[in-house]
N, C-alpha and C. Protein backbone atom coordinates (compact mmCIF):
# COMPACT_ATOMS: atom_id res chain seq x y z
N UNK A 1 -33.11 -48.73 58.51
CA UNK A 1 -32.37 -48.57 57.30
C UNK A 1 -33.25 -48.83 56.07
N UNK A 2 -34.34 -49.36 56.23
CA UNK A 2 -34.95 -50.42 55.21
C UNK A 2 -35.80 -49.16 54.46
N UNK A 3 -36.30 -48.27 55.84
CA UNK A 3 -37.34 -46.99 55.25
C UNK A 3 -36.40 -46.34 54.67
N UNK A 4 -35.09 -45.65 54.99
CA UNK A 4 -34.34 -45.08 54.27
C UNK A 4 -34.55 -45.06 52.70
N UNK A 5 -33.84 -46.69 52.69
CA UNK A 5 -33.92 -46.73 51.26
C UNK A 5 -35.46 -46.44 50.36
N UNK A 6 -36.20 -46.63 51.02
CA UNK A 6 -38.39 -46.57 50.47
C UNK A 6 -37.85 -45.15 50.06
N UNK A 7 -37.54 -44.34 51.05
CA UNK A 7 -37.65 -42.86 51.12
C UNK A 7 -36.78 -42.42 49.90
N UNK A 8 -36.08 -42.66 49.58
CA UNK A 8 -34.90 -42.91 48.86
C UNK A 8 -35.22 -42.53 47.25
N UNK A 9 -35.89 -43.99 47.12
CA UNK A 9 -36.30 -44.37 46.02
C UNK A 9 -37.58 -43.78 45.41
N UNK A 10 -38.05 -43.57 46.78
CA UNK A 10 -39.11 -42.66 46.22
C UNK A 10 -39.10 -41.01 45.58
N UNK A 11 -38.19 -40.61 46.74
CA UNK A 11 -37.36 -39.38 46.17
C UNK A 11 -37.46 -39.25 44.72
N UNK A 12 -36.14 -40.40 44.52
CA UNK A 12 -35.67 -40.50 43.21
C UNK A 12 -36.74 -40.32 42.27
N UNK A 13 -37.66 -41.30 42.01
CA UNK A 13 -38.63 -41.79 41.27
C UNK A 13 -39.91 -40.73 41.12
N UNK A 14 -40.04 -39.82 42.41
CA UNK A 14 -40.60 -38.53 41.89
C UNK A 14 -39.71 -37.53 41.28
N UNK A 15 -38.83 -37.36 40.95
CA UNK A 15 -37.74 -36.44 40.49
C UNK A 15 -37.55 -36.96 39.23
N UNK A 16 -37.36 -37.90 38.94
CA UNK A 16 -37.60 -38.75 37.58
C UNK A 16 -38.59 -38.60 36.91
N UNK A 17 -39.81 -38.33 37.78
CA UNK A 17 -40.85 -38.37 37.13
C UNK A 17 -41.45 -36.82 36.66
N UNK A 18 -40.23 -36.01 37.79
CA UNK A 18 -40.85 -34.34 37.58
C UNK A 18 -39.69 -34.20 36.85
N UNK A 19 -38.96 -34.72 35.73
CA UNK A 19 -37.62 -34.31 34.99
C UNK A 19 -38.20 -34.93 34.10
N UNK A 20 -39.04 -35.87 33.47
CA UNK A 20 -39.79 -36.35 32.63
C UNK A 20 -40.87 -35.40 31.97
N UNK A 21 -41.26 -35.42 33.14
CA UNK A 21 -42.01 -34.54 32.42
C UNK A 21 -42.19 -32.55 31.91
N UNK A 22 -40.70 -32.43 32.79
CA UNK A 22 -40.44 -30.90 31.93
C UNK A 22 -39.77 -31.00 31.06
N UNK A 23 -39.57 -32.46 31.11
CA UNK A 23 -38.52 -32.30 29.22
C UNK A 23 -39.46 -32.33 28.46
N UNK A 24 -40.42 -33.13 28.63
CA UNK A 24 -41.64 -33.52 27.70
C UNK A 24 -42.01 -32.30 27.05
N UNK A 25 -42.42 -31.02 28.25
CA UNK A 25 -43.07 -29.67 28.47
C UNK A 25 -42.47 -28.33 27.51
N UNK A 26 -40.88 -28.68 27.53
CA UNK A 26 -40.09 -28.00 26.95
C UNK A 26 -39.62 -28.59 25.60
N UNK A 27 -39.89 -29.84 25.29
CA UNK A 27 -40.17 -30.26 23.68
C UNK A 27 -41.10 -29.74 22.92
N UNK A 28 -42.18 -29.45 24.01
CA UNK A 28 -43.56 -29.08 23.46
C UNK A 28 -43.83 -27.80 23.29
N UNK A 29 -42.49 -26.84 24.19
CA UNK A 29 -42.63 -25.60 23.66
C UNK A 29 -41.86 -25.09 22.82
N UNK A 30 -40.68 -25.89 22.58
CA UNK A 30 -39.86 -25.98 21.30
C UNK A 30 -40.03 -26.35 20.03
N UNK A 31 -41.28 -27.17 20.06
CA UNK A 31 -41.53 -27.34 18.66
C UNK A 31 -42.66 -26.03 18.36
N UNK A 32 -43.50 -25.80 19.53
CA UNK A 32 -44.28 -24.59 19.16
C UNK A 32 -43.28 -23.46 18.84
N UNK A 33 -42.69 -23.66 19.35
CA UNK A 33 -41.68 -21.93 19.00
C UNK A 33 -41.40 -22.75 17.34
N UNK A 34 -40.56 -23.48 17.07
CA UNK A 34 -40.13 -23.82 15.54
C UNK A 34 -41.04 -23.35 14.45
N UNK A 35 -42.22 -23.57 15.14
CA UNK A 35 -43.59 -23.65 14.36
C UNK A 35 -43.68 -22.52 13.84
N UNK A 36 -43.73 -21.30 15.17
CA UNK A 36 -43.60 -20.01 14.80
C UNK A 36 -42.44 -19.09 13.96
N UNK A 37 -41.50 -19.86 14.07
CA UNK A 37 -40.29 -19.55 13.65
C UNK A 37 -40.75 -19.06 12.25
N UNK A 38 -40.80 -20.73 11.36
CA UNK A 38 -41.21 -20.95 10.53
C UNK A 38 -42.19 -20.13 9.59
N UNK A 39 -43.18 -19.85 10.56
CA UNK A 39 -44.34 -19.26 10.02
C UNK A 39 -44.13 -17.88 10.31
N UNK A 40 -42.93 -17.26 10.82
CA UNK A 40 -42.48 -16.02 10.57
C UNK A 40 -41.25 -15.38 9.56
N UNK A 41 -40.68 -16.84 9.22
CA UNK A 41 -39.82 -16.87 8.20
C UNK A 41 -40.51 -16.93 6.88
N UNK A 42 -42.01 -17.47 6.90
CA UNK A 42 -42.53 -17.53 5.39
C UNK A 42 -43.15 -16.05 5.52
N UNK A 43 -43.92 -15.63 6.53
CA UNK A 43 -44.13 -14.23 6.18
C UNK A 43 -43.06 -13.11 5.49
N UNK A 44 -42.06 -13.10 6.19
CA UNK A 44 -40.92 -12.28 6.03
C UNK A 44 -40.87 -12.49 4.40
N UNK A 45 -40.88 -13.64 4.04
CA UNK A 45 -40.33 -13.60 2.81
C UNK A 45 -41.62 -13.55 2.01
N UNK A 46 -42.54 -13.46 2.15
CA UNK A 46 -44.06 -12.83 1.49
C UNK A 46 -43.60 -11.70 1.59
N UNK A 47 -43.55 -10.78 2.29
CA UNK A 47 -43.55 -9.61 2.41
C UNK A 47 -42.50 -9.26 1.72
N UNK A 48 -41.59 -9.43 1.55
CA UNK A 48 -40.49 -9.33 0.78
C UNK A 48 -40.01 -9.26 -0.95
N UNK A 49 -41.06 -10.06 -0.77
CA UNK A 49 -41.96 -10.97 -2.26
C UNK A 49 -41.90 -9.88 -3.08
N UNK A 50 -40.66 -9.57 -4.39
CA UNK A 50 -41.38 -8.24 -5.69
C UNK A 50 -42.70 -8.35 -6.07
N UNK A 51 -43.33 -9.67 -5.75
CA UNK A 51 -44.76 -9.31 -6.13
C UNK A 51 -45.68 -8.64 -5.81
N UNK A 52 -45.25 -8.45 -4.31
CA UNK A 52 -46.18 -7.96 -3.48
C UNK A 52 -46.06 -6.48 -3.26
N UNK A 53 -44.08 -6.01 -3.50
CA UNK A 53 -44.19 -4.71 -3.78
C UNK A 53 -44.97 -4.00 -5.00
N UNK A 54 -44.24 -4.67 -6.08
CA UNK A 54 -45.37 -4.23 -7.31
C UNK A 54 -46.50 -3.73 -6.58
N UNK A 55 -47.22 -4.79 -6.44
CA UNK A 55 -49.14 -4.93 -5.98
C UNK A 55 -49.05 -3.71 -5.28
N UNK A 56 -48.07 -3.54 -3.89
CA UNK A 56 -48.38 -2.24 -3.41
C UNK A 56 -48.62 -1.08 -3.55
N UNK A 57 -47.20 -0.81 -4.89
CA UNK A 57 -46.68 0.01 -5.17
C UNK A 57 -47.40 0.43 -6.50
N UNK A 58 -48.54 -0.28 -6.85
CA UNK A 58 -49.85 0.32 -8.06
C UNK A 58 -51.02 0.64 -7.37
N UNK A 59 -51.17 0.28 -5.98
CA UNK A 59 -52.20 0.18 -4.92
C UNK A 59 -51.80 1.76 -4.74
N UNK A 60 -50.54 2.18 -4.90
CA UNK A 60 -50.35 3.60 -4.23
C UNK A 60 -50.45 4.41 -5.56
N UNK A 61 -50.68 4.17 -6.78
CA UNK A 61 -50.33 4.95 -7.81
C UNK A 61 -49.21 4.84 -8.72
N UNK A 62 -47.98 4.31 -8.52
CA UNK A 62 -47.14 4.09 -8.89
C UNK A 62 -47.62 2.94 -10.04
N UNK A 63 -46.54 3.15 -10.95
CA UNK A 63 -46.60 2.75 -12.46
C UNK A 63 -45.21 2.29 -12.71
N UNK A 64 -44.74 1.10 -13.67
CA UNK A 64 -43.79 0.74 -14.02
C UNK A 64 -43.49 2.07 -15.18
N UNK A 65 -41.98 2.13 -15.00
CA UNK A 65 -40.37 3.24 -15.92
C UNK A 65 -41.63 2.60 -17.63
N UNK A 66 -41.52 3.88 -17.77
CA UNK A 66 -41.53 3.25 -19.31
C UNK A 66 -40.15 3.75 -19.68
N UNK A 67 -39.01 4.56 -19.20
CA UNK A 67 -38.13 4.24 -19.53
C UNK A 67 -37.25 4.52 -18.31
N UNK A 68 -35.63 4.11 -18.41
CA UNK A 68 -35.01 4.36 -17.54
C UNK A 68 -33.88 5.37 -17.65
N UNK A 69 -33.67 6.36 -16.76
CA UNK A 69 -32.21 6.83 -16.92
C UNK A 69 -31.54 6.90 -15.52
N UNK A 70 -30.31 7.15 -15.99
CA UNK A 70 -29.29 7.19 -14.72
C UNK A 70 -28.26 8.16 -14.73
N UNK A 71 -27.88 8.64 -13.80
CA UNK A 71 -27.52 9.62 -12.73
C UNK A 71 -26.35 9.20 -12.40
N UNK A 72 -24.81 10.34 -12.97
CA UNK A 72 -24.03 10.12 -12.85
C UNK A 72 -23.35 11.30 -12.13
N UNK A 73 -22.67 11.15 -11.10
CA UNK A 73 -22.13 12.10 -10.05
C UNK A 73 -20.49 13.02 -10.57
N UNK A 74 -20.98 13.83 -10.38
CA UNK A 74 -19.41 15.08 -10.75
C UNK A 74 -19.92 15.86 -9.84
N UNK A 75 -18.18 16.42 -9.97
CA UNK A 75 -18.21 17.24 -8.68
C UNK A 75 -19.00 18.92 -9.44
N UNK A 76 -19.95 19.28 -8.82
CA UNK A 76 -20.40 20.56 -9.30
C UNK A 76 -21.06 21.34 -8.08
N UNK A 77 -20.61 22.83 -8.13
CA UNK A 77 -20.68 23.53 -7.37
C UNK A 77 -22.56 23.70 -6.83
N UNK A 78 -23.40 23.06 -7.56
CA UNK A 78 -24.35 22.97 -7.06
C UNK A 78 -25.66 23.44 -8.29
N UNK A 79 -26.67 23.27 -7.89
CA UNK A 79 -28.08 23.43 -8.79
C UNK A 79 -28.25 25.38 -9.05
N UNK A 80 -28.39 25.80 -10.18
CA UNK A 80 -29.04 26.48 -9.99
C UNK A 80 -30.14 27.05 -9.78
N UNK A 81 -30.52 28.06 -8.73
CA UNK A 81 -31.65 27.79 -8.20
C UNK A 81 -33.04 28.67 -9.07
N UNK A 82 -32.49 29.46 -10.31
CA UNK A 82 -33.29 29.88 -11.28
C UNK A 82 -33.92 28.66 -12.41
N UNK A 83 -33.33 28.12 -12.78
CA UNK A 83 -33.88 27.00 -13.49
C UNK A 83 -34.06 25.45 -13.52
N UNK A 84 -33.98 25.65 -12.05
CA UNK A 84 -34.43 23.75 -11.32
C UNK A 84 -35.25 24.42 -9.80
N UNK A 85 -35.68 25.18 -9.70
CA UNK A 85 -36.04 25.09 -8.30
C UNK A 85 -37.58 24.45 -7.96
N UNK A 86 -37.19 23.88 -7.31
CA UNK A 86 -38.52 22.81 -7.31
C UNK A 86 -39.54 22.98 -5.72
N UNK A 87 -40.57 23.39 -6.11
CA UNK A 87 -41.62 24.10 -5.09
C UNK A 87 -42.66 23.23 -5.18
N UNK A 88 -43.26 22.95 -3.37
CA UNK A 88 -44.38 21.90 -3.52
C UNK A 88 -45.74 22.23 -4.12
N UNK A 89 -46.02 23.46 -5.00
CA UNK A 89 -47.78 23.97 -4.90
C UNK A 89 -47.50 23.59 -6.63
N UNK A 90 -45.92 23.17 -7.53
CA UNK A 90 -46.00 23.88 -8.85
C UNK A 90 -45.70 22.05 -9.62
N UNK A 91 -47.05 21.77 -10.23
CA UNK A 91 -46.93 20.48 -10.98
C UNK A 91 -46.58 19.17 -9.85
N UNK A 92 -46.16 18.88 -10.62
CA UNK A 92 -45.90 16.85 -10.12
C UNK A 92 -44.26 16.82 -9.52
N UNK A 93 -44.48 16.49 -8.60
CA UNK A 93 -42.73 16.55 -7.63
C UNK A 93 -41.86 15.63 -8.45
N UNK A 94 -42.54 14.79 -8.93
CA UNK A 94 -41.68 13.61 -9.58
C UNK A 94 -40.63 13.87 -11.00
N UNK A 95 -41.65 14.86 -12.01
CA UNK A 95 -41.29 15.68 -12.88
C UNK A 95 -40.49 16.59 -12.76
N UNK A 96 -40.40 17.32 -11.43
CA UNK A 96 -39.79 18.39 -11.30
C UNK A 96 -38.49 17.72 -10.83
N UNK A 97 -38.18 16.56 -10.47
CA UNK A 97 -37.17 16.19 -10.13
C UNK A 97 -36.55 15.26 -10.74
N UNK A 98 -37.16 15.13 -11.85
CA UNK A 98 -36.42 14.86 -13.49
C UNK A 98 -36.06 15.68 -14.08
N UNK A 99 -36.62 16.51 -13.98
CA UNK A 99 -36.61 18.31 -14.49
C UNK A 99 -34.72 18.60 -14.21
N UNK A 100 -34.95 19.02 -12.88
CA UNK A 100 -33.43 19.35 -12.43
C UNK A 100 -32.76 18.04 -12.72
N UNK A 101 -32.65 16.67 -12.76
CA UNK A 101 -31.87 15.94 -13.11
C UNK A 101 -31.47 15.82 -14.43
N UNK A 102 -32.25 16.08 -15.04
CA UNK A 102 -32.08 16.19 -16.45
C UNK A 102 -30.94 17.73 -16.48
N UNK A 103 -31.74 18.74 -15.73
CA UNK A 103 -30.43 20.07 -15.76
C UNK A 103 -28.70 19.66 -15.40
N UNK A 104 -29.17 18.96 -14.84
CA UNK A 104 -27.57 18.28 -14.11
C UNK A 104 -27.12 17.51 -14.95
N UNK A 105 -27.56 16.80 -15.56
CA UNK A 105 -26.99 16.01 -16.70
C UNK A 105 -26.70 16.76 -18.05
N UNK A 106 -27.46 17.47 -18.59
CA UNK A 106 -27.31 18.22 -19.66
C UNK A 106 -26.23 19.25 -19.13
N UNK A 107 -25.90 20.07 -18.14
CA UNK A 107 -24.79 20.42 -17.72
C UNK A 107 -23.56 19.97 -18.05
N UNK A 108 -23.45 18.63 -16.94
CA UNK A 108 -22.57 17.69 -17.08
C UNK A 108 -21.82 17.63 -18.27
N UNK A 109 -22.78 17.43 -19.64
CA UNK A 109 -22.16 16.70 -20.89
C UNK A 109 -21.84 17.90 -21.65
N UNK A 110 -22.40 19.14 -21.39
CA UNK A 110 -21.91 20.08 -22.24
C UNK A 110 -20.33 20.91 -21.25
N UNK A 111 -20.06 20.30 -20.08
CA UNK A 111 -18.75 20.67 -19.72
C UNK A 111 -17.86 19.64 -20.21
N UNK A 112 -17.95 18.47 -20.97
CA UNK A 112 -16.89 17.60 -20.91
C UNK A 112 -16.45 17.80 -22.00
């Protein structure tokens, strides 16, 4: 009976000791994951950063509005395609699509 209990205790006391130490193991990969967490939550928000679009977005050519306009929706049967049609070989796409917005708007205000 006496080994029983040796056997026993010993059991125990290695199981104790192998539950010790995967908690230990899994603290240690929990704080590494946090770590990363972290350090994927500050990226995200770098990247996110208007500063960094700016920076990009002059890196590509792009220039701050020297002015702004806006674009107001009515129902209209559509663009005409004689004096907005906008083709990739003719000027700056960007212009040309101020071009027709501007047609749509000047439309707009001379139907109301």
């Amino acid at each position: 009976m006496g080994a029983g209990i040796g056997i026993a205790y010993v059991s125990q006391t290695a199981h104790a000791t192998s539950s010790t130490y995967r908690a230990s193991t899994l603290a240690a990969d929990q704080q590494v994951l946090r770590t990363q967490y972290q350090q994927l939550q500050d990226e995200l928000a770098r990247l996110q950063s208007s500063e960094r679009i700016v920076a990009a977005a002059q890196q590509l050519g792009m220039r701050p509005a020297s002015s702004w306009a806006y674009v107001t929706s009515h129902a209209q049967a559509g663009l005409s395609s004689s004096s907005t049609q906008l083709t990739a070989t003719s000027g700056d796409a960007l212009q040309q699509l101020l071009t027709a917005l501007n047609a749509i708007t000047d439309s707009g205000d001379t139907a109301r």
